[in-house]
PDB file of N, CA and C in Angstrom:
ATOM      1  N   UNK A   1     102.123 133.169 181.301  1.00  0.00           N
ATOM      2  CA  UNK A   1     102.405 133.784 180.014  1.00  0.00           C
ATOM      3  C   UNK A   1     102.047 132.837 178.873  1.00  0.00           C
ATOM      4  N   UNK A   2     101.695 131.414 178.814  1.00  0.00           N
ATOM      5  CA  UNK A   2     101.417 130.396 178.269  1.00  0.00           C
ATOM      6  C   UNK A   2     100.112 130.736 177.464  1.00  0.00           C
ATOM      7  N   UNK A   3      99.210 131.627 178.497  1.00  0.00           N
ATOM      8  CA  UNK A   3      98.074 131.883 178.251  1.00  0.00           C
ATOM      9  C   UNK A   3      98.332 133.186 176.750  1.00  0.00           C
ATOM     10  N   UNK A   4      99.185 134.065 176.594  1.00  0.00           N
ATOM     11  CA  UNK A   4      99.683 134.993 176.045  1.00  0.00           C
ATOM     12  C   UNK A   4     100.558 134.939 175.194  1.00  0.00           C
ATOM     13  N   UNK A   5     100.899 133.799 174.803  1.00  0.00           N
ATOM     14  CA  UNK A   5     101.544 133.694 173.627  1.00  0.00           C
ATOM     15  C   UNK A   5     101.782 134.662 172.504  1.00  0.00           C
ATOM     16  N   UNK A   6     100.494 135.016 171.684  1.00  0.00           N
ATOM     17  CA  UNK A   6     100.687 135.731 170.898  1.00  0.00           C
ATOM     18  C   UNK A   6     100.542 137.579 170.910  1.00  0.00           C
ATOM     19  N   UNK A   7     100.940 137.772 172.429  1.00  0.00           N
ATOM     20  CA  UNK A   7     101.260 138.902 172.523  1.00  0.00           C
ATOM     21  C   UNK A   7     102.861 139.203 172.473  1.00  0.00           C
ATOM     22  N   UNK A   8     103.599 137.876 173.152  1.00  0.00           N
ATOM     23  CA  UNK A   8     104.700 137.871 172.894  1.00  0.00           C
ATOM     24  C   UNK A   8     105.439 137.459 171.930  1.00  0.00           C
ATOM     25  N   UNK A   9     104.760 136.666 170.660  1.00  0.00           N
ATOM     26  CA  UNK A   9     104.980 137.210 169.397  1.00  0.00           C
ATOM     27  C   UNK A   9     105.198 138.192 169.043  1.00  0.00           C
ATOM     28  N   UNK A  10     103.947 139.264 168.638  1.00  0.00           N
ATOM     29  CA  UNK A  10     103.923 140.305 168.189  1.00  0.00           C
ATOM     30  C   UNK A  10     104.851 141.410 169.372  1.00  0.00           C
ATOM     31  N   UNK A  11     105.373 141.480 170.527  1.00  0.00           N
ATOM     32  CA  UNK A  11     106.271 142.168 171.380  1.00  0.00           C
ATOM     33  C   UNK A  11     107.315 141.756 170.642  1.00  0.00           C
ATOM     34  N   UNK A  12     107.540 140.751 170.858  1.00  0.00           N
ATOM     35  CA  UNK A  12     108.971 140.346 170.095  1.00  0.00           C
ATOM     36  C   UNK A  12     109.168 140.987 168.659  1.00  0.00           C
ATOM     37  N   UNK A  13     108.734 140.954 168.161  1.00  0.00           N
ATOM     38  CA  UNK A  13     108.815 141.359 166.572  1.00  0.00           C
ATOM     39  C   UNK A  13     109.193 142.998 166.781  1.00  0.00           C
ATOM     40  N   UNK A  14     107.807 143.941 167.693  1.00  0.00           N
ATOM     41  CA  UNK A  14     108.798 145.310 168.098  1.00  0.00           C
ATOM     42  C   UNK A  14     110.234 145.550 168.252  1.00  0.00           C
ATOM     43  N   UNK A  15     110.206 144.609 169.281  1.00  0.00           N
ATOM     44  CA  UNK A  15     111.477 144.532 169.560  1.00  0.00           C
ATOM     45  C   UNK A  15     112.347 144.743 169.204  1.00  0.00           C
ATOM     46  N   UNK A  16     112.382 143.512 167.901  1.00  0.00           N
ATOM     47  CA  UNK A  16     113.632 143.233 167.275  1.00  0.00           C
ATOM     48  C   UNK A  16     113.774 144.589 165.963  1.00  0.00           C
ATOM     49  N   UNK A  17     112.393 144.959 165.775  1.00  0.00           N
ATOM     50  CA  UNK A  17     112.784 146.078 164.728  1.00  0.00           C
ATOM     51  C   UNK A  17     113.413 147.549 165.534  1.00  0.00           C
ATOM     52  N   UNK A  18     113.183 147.576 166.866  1.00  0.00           N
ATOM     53  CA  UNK A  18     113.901 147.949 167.840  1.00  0.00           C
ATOM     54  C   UNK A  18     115.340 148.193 167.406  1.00  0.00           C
ATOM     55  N   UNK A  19     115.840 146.731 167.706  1.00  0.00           N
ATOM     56  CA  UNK A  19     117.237 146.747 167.278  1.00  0.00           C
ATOM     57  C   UNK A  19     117.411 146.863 166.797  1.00  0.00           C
ATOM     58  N   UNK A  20     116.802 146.578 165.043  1.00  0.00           N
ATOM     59  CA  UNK A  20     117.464 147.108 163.741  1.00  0.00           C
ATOM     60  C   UNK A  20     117.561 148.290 163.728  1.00  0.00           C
ATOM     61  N   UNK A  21     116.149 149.425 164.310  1.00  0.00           N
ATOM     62  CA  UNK A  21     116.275 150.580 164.323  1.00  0.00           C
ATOM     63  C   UNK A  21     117.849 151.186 164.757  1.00  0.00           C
ATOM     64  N   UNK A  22     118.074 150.617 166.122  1.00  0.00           N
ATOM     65  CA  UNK A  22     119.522 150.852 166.574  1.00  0.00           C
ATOM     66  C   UNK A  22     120.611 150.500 165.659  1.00  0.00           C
ATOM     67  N   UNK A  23     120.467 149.674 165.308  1.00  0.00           N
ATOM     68  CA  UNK A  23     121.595 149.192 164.127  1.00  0.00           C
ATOM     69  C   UNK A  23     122.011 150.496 162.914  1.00  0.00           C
ATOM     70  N   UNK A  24     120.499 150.672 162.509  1.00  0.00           N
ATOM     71  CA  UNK A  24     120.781 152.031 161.730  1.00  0.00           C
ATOM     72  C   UNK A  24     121.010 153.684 162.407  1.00  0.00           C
ATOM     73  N   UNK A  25     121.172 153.421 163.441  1.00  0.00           N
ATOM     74  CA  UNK A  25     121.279 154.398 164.548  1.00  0.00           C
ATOM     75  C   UNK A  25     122.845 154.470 164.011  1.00  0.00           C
ATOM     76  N   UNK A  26     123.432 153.104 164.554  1.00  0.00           N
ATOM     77  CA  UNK A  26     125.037 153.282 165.135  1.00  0.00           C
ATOM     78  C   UNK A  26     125.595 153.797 163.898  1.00  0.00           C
ATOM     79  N   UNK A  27     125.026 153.035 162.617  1.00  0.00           N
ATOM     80  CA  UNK A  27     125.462 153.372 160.949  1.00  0.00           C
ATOM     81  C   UNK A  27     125.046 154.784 160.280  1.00  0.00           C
ATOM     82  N   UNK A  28     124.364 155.445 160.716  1.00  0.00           N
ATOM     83  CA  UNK A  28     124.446 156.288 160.760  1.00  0.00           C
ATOM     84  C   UNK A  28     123.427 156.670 159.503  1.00  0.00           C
ATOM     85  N   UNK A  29     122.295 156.763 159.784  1.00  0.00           N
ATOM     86  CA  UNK A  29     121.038 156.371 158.609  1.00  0.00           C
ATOM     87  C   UNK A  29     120.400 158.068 158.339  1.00  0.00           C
ATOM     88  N   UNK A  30     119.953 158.353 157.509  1.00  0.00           N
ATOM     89  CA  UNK A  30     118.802 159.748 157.209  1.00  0.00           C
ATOM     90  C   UNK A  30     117.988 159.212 157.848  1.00  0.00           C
ATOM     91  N   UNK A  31     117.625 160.855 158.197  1.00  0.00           N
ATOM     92  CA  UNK A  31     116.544 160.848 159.418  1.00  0.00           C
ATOM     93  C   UNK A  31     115.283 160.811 159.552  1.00  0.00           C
ATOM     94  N   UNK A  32     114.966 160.889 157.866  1.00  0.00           N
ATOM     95  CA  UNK A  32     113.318 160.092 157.369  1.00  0.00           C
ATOM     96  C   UNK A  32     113.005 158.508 157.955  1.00  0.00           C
ATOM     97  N   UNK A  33     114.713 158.044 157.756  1.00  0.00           N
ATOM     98  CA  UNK A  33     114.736 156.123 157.744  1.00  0.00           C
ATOM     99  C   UNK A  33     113.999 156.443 159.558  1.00  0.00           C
ATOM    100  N   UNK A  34     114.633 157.163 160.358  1.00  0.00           N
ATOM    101  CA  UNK A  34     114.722 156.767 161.434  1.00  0.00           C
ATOM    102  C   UNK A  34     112.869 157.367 162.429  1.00  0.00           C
ATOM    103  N   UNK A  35     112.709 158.295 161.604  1.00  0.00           N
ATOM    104  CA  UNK A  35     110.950 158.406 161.653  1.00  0.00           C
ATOM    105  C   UNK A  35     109.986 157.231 161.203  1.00  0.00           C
ATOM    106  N   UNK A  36     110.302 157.038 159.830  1.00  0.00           N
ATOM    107  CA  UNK A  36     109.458 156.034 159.465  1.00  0.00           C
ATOM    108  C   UNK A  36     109.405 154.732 160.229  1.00  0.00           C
ATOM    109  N   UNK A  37     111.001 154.034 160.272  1.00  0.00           N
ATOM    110  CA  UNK A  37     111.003 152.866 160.963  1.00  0.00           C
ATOM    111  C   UNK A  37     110.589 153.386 162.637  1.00  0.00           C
ATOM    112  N   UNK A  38     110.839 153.946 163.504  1.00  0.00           N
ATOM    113  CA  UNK A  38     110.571 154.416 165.204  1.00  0.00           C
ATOM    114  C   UNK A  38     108.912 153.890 164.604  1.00  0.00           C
ATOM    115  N   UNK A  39     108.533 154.516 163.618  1.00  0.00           N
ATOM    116  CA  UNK A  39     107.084 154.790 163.431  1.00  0.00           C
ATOM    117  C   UNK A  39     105.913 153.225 163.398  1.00  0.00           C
ATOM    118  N   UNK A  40     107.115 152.500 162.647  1.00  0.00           N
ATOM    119  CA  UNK A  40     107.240 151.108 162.543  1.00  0.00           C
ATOM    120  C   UNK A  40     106.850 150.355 163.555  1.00  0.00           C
ATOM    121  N   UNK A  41     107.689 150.618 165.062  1.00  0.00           N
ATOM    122  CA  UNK A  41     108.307 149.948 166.096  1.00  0.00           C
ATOM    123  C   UNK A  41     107.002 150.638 166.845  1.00  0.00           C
ATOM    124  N   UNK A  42     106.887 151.583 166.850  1.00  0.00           N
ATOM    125  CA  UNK A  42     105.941 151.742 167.676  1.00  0.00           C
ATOM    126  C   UNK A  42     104.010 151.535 167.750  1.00  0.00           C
ATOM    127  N   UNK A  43     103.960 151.398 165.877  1.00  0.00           N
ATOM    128  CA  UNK A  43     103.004 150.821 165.506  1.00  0.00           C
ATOM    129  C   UNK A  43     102.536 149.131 166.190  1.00  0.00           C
ATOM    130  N   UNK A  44     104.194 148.745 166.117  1.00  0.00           N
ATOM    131  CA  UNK A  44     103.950 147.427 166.276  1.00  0.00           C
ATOM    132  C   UNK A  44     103.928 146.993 168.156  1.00  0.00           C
ATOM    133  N   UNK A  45     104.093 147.808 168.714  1.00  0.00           N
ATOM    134  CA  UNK A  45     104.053 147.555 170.744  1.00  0.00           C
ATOM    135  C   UNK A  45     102.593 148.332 170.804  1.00  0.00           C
ATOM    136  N   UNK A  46     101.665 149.121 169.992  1.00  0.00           N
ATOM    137  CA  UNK A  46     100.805 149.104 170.171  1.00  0.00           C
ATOM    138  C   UNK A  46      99.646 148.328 169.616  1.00  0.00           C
ATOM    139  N   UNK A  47     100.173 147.749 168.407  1.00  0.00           N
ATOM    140  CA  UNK A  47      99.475 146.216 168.518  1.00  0.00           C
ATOM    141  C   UNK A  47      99.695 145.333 169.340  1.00  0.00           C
ATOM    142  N   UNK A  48     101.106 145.190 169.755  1.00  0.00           N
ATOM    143  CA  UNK A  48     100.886 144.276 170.818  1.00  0.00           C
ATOM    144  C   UNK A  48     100.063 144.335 171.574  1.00  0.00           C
ATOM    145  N   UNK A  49     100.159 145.817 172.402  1.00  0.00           N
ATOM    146  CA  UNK A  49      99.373 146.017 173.419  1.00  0.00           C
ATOM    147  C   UNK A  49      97.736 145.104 173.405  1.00  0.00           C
ATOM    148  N   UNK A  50      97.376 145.809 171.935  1.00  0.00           N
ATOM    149  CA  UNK A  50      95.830 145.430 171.355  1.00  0.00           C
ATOM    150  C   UNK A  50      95.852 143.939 171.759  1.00  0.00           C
ATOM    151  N   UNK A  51      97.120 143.171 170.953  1.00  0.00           N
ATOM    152  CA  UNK A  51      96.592 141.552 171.303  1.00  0.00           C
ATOM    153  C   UNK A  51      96.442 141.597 172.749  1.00  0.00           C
ATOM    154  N   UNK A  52      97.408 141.849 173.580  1.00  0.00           N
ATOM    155  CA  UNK A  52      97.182 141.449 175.138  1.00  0.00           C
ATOM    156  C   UNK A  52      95.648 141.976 175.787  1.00  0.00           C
ATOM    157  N   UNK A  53      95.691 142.882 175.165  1.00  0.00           N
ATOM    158  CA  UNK A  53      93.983 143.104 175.827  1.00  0.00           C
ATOM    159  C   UNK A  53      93.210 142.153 175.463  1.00  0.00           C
ATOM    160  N   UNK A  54      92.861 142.198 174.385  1.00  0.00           N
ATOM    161  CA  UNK A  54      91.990 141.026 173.136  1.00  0.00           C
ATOM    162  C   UNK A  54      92.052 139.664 173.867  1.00  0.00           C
ATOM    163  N   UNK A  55      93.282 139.224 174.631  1.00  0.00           N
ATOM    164  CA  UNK A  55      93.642 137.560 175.072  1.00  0.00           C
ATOM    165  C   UNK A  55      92.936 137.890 175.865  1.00  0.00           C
ATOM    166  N   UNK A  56      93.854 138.854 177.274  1.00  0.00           N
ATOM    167  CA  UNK A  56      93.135 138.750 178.600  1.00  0.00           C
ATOM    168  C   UNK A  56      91.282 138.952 178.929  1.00  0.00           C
ATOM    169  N   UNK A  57      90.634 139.602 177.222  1.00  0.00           N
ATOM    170  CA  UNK A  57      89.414 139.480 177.607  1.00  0.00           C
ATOM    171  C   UNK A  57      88.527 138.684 176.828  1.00  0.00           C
ATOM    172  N   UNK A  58      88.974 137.859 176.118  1.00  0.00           N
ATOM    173  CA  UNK A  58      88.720 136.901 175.039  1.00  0.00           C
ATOM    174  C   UNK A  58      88.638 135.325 176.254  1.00  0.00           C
ATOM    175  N   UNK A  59      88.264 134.159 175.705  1.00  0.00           N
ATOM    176  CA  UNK A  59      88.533 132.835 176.160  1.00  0.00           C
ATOM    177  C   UNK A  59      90.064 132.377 175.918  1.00  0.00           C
ATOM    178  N   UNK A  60      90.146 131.202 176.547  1.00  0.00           N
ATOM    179  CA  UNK A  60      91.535 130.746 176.728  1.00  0.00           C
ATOM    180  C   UNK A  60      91.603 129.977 175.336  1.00  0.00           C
ATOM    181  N   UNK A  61      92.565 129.902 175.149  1.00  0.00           N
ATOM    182  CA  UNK A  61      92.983 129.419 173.572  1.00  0.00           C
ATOM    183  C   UNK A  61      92.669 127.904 173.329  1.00  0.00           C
ATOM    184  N   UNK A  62      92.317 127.428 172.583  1.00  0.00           N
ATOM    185  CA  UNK A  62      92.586 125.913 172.410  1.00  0.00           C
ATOM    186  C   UNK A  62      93.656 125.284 172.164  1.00  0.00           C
ATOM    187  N   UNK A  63      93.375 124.292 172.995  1.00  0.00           N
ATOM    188  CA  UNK A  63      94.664 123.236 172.900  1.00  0.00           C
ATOM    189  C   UNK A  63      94.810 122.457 171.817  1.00  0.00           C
ATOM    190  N   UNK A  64      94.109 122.081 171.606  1.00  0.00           N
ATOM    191  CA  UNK A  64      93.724 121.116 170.235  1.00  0.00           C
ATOM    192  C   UNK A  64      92.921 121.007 169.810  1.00  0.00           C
ATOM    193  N   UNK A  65      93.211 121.042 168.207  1.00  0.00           N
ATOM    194  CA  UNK A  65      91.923 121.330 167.117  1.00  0.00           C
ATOM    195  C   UNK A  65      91.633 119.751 166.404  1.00  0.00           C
ATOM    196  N   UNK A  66      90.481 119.763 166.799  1.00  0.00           N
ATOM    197  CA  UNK A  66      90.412 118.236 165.694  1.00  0.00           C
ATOM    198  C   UNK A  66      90.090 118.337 164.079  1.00  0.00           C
ATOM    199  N   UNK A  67      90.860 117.739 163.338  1.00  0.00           N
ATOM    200  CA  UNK A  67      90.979 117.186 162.104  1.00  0.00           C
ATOM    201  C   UNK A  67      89.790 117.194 161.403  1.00  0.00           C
ATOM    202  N   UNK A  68      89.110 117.418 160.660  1.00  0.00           N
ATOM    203  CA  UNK A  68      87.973 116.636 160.291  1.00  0.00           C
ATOM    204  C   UNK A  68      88.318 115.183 159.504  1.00  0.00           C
ATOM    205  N   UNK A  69      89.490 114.927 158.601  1.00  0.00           N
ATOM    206  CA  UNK A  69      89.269 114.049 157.359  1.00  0.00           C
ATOM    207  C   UNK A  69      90.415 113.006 158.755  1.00  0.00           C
ATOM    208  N   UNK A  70      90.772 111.997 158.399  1.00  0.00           N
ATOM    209  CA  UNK A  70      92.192 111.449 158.388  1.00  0.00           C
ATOM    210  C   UNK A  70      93.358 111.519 157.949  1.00  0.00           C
ATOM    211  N   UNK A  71      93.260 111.927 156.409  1.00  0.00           N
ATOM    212  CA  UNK A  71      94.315 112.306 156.055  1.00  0.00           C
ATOM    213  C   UNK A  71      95.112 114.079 155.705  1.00  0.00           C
ATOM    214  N   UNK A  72      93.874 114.422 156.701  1.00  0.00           N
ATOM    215  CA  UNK A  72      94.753 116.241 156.084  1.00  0.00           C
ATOM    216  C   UNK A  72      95.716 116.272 157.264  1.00  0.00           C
ATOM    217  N   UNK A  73      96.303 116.035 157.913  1.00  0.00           N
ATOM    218  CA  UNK A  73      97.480 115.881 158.220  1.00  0.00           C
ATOM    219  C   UNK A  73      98.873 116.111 157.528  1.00  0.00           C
ATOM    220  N   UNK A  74      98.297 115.921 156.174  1.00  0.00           N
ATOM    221  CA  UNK A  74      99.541 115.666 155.016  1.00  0.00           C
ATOM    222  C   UNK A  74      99.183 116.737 154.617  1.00  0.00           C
ATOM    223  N   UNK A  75      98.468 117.644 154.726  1.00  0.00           N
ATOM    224  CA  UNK A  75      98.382 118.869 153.572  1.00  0.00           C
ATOM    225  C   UNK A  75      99.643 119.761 153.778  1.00  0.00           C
ATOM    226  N   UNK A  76      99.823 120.024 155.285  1.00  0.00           N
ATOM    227  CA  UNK A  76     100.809 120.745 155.818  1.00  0.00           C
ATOM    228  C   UNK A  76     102.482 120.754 154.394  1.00  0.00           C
ATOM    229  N   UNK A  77     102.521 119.272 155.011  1.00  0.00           N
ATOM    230  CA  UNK A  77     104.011 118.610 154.662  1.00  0.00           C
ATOM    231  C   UNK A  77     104.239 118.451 153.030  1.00  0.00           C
ATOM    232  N   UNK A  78     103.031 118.434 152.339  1.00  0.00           N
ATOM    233  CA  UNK A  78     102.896 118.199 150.724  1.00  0.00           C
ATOM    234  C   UNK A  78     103.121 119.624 150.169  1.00  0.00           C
ATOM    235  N   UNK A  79     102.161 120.747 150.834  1.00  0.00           N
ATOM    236  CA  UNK A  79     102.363 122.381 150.592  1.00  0.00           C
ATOM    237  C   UNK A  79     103.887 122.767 150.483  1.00  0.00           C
ATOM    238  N   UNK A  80     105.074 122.323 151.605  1.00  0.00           N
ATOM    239  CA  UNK A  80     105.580 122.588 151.494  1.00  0.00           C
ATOM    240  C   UNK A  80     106.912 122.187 150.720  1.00  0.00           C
ATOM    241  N   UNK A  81     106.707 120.117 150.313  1.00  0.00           N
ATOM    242  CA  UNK A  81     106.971 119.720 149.136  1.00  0.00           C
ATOM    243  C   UNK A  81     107.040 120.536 148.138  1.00  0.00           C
ATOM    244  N   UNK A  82     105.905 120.635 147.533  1.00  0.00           N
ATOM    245  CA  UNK A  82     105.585 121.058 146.007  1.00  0.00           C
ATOM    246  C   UNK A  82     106.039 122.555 146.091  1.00  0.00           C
ATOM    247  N   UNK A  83     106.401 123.445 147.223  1.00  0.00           N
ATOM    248  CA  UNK A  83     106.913 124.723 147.252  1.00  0.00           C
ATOM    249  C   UNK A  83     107.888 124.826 146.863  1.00  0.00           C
ATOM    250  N   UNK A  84     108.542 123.341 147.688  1.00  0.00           N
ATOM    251  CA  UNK A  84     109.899 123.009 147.090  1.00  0.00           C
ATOM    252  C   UNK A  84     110.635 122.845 146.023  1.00  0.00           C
ATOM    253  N   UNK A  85     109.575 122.399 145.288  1.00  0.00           N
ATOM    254  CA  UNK A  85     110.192 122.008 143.970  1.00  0.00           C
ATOM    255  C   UNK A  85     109.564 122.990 143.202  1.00  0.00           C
ATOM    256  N   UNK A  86     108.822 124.134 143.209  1.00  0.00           N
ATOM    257  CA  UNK A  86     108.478 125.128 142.889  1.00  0.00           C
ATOM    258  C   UNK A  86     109.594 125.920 142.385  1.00  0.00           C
ATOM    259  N   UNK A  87     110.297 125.930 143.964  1.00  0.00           N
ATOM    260  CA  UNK A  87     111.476 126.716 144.253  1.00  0.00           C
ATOM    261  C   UNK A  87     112.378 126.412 143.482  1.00  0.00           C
ATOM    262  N   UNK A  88     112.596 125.211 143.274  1.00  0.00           N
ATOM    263  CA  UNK A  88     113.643 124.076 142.696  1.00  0.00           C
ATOM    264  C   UNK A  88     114.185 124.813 141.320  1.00  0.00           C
ATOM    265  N   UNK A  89     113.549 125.119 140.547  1.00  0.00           N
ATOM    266  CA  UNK A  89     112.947 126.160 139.526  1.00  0.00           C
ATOM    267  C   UNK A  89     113.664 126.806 138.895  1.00  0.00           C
ATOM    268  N   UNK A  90     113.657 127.735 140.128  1.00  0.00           N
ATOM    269  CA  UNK A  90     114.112 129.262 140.394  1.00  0.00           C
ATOM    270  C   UNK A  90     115.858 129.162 141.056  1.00  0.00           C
ATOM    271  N   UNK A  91     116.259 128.655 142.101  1.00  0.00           N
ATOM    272  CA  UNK A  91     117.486 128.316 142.816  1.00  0.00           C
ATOM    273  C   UNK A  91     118.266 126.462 143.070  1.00  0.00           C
ATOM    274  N   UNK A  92     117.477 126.255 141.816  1.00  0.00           N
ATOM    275  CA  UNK A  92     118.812 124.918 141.503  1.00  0.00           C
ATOM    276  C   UNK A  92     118.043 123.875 142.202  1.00  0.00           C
ATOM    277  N   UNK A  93     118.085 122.687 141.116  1.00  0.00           N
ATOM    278  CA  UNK A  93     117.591 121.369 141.487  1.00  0.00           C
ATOM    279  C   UNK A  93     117.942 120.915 142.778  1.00  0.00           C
ATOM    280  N   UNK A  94     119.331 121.051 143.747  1.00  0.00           N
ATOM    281  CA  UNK A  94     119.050 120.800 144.943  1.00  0.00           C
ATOM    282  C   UNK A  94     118.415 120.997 146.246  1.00  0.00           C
ATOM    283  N   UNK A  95     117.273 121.689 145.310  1.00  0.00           N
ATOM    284  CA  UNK A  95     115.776 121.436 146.954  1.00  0.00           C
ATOM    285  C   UNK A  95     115.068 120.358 146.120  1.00  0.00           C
ATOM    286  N   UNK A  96     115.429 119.769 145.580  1.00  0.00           N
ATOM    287  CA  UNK A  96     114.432 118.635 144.872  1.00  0.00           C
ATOM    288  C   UNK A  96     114.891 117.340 146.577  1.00  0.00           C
ATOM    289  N   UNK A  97     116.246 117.825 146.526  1.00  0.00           N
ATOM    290  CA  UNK A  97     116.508 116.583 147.467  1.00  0.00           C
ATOM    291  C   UNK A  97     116.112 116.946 149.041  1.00  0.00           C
ATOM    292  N   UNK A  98     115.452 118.484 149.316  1.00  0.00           N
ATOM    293  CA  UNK A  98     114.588 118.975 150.523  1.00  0.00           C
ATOM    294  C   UNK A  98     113.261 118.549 150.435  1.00  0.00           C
ATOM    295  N   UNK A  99     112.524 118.341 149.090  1.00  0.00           N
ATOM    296  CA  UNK A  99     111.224 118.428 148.778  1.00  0.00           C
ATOM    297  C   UNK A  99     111.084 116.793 148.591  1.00  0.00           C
ATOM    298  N   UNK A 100     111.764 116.075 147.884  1.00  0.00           N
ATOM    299  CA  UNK A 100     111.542 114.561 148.118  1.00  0.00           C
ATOM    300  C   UNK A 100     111.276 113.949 149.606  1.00  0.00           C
ATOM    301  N   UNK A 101     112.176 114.623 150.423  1.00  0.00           N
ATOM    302  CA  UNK A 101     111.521 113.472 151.910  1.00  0.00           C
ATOM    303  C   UNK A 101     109.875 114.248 152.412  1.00  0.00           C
ATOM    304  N   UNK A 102     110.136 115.791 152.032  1.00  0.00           N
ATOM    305  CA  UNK A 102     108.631 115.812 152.556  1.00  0.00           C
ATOM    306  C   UNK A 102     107.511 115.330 152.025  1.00  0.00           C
ATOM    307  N   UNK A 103     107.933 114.982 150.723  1.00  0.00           N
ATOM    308  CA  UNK A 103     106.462 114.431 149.277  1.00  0.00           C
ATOM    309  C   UNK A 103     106.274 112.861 150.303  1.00  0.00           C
ATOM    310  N   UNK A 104     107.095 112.126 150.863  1.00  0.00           N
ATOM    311  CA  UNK A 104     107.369 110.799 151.370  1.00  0.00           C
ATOM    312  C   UNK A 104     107.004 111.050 152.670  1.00  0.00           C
ATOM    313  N   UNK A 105     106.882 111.988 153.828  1.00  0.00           N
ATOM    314  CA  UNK A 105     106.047 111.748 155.083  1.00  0.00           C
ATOM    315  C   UNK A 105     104.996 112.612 154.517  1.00  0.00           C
ATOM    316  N   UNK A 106     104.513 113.276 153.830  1.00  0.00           N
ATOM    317  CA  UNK A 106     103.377 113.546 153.171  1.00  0.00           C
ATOM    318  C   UNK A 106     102.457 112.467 153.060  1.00  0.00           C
ATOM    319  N   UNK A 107     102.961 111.441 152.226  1.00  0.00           N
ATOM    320  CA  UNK A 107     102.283 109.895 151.312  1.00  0.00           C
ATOM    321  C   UNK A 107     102.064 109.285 152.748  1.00  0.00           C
ATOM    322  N   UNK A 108     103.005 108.998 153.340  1.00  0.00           N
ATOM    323  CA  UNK A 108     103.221 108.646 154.801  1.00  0.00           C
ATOM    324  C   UNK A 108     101.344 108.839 155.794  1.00  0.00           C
ATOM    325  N   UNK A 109     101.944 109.914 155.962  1.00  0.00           N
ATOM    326  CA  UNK A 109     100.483 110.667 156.897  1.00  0.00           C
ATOM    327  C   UNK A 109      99.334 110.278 156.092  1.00  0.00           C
ATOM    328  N   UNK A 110      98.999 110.736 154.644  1.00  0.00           N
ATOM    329  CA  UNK A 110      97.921 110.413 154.126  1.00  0.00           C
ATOM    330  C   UNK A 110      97.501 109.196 154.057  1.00  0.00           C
ATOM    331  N   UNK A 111      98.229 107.845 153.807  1.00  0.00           N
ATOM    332  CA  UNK A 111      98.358 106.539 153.721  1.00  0.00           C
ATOM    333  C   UNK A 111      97.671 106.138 155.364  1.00  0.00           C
ATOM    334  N   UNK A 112      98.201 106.922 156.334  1.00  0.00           N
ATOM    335  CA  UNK A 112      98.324 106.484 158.164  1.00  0.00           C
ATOM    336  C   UNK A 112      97.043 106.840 157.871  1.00  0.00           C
ATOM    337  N   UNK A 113      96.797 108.054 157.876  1.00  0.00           N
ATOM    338  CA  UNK A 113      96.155 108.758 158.671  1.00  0.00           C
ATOM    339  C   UNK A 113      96.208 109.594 159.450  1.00  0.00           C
ATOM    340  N   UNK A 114      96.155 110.937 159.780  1.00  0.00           N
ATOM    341  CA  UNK A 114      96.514 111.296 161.578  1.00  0.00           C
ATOM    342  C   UNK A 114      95.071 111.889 162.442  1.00  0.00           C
ATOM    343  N   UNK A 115      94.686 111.813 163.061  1.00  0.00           N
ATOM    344  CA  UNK A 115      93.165 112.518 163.774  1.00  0.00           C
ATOM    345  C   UNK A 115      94.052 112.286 165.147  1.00  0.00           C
ATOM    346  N   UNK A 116      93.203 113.592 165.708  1.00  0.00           N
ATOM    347  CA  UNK A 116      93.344 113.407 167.544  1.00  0.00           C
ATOM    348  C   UNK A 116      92.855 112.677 168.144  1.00  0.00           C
ATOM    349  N   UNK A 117      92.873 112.324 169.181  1.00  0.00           N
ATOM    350  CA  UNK A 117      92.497 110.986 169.747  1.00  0.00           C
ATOM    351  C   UNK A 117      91.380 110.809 170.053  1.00  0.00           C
ATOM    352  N   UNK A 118      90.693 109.720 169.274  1.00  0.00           N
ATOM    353  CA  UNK A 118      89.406 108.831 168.813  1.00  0.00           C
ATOM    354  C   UNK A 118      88.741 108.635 170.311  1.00  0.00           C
ATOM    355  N   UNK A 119      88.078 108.668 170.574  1.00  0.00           N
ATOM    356  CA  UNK A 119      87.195 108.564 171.566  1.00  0.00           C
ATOM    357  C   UNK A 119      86.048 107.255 171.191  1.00  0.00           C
TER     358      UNK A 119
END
């Protein structure tokens, strides 16, 4: 199933709107909610389906992607810095103190470096 990962993503996600569907089942929802969302759930196990075909007749996934630069490693961890303090903004200066350690293994990585292993 290692090989299939992202079929069981997208299964999972049915799933769970599955349950919400049920959730609005037990609560007792209009019966448009319960067409549209079924409609939802079932949209989404026949994408699944689609990915699992797509894997099993596609190549095996890669394991590891190499880097081109040394330092984009840090792009990841800086994106989500500066989101931070984006955010900071909007819901109160204390993600400044979420977004400071990532700006710092950000500087970190870019300063290192990170690439897959050098041959």
């Amino acid at each position: 199933m290692k090989r299939h990962l992202s079929f069981v993503v997208v299964a999972g996600w049915g799933l769970l709107n599955g349950v919400l569907l049920t959730v609005l089942a037990v609560y007792g929802e209009n019966t448009l909610t319960y067409w549209l969302w079924g409609g939802v759930v079932v949209l989404l196990e026949l994408a699944a389906g689609l990915v699992l075909a797509s894997s099993r007749s596609g190549p095996d996934q890669h394991v590891r992607y190499r880097v081109p630069d040394r330092a984009a490693g840090a792009v990841v961890p800086a994106a989500f810095g500066f989101l931070l303090i984006a955010l900071a903004f909007v819901y109160g200066w204390w993600l400044l103190a979420l977004a400071g350690p990532l700006l710092l293994v950000a500087a970190a990585l870019a300063a290192r470096g990170t690439t897959a292993r050098e041959e």
